[in-house]
Structures are given as C-alpha cells and as structure tokens.
Protein backbone atom coordinates (compact mmCIF):
# COMPACT_ATOMS: atom_id res chain seq x y z
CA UNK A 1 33.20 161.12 68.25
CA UNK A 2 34.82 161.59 71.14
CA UNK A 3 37.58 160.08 73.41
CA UNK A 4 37.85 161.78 77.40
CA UNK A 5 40.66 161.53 79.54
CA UNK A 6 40.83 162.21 83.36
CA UNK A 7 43.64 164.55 83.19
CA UNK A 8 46.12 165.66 80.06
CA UNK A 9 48.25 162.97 79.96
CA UNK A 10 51.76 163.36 78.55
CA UNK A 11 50.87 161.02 75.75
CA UNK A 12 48.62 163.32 75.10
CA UNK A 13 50.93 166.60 74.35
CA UNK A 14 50.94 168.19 70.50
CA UNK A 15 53.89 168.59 68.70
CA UNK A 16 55.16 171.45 70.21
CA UNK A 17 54.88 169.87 73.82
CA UNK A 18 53.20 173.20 75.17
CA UNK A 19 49.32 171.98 75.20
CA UNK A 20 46.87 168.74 74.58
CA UNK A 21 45.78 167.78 71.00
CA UNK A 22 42.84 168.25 70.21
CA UNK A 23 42.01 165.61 67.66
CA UNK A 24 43.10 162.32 66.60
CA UNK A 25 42.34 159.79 64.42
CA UNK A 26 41.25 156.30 65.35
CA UNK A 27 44.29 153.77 63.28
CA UNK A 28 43.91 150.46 64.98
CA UNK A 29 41.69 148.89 67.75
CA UNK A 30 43.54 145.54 69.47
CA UNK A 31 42.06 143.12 71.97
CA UNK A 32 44.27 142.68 74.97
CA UNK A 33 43.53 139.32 77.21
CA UNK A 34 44.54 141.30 79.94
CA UNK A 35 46.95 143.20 82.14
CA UNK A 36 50.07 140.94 82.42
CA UNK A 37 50.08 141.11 78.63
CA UNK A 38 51.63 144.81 79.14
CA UNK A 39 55.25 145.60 79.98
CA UNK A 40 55.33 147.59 82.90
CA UNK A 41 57.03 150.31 80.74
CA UNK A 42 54.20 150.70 78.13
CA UNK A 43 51.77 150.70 81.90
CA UNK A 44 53.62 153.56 83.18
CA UNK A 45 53.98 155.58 79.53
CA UNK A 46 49.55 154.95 79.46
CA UNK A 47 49.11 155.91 82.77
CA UNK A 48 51.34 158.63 84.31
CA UNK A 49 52.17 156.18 86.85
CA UNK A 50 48.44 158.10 87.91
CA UNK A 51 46.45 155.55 87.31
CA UNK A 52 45.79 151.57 87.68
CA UNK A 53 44.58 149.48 84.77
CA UNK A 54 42.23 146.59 85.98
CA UNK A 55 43.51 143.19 86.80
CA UNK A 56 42.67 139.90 84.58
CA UNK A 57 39.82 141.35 82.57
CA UNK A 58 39.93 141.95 78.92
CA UNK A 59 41.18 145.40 77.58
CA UNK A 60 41.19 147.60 74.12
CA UNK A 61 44.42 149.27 72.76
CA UNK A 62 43.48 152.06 70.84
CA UNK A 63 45.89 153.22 68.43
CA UNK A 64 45.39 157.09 67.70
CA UNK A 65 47.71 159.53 65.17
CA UNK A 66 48.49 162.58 66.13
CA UNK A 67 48.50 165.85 64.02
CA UNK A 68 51.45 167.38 63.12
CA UNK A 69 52.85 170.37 61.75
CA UNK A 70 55.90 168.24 59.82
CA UNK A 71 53.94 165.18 58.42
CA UNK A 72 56.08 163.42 61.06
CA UNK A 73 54.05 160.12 62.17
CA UNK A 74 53.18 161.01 65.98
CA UNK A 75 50.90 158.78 67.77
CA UNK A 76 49.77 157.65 71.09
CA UNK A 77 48.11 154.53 72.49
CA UNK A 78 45.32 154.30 75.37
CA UNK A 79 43.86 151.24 77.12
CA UNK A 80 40.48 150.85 77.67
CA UNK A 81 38.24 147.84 79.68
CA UNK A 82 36.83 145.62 76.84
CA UNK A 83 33.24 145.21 76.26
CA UNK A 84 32.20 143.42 73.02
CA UNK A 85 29.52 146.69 72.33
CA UNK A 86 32.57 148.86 72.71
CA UNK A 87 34.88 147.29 70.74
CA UNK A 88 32.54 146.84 67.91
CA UNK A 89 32.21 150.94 68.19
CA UNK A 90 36.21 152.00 68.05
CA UNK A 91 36.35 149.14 65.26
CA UNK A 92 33.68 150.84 62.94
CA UNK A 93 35.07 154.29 64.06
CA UNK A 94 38.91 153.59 62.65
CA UNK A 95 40.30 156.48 60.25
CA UNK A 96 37.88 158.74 61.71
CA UNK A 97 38.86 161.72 64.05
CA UNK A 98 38.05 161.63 67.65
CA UNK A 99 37.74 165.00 69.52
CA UNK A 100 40.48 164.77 72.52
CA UNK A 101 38.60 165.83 76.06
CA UNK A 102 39.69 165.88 79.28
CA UNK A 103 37.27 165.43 82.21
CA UNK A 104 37.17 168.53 83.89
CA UNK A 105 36.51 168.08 88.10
C-alpha cells in the first residue's frame, strides 16, 4: 500500500534528518470525533502550519513507525477525513508497510 503526502512534511524526515522515509508501517488506526479534539500543538506538528484540517467532521489518526538505523522507536502520526470504507482499509492494513509518496505538482 501506499500513503501520499502533498509535500515532505517534517514528520516525515528519516533518521538522519537529510531526506523523507520511504516506508512505514501501519501500528494503530484511531477515530477522532473531530477537530477540537486536537491540541493546537499536535495541529501544527501534522500540518506544517501548511495546511487546514476540516472542521466538525470525523477524522483517522494513523499511527506509522518509522525505520531506523538504531532500533530506536521513531514514529509519526497523520490525520486523515474519516469514511467508514476507509477506516475499515488502514484497520485491516495495521503491521503492514506503507510506501511513503509525496504528490509531485
């Protein structure tokens, strides 16, 4: 599978800080009720401060680890809009690895 981003977020950055991972695997899939359930500090760590999450509709945090060159535990978290199809997808997809794209424009 596969899971795009619009740009290389920071989040996003491999151990070494010097490029994008390029894999990651799928750990835990949570059903937000919305927005206001997110500090505005975990809003601006998923989004750059480059891009607005939706307002009262139902959202996915997906829980992804990192690779790493130490065994160290690295992960990163991205929100997604909920739909029931889509959250029945990331839920059979967790331990697998997800390819790491960004949308080129």
């Amino acid at each position: 599978m596969e899971i795009l981003f619009e740009k290389p977020f920071r989040k996003l950055l491999n151990q070494d800080g010097d490029g994008v991972v390029s894999s990651a695997v799928l750990i835990a899939v949570i059903k937000i009720s919305d927005k206001s359930q997110l500090a505005n500090s975990f809003i601006e760590y998923d989004t750059d401060m480059d891009y607005d999450i939706v307002e009262n509709i139902p959202l996915l945090m997906l829980l992804f680890l990192k690779p790493s060159k130490n065994n160290s535990k690295n992960v990163f978290v991205t929100i997604r809009n909920w739909t029931e199809e889509k959250e029945m997808l990331y839920q059979n997809q967790i331990g697998k690895e997800f390819k790491v794209a960004i949308e080129s424009k």
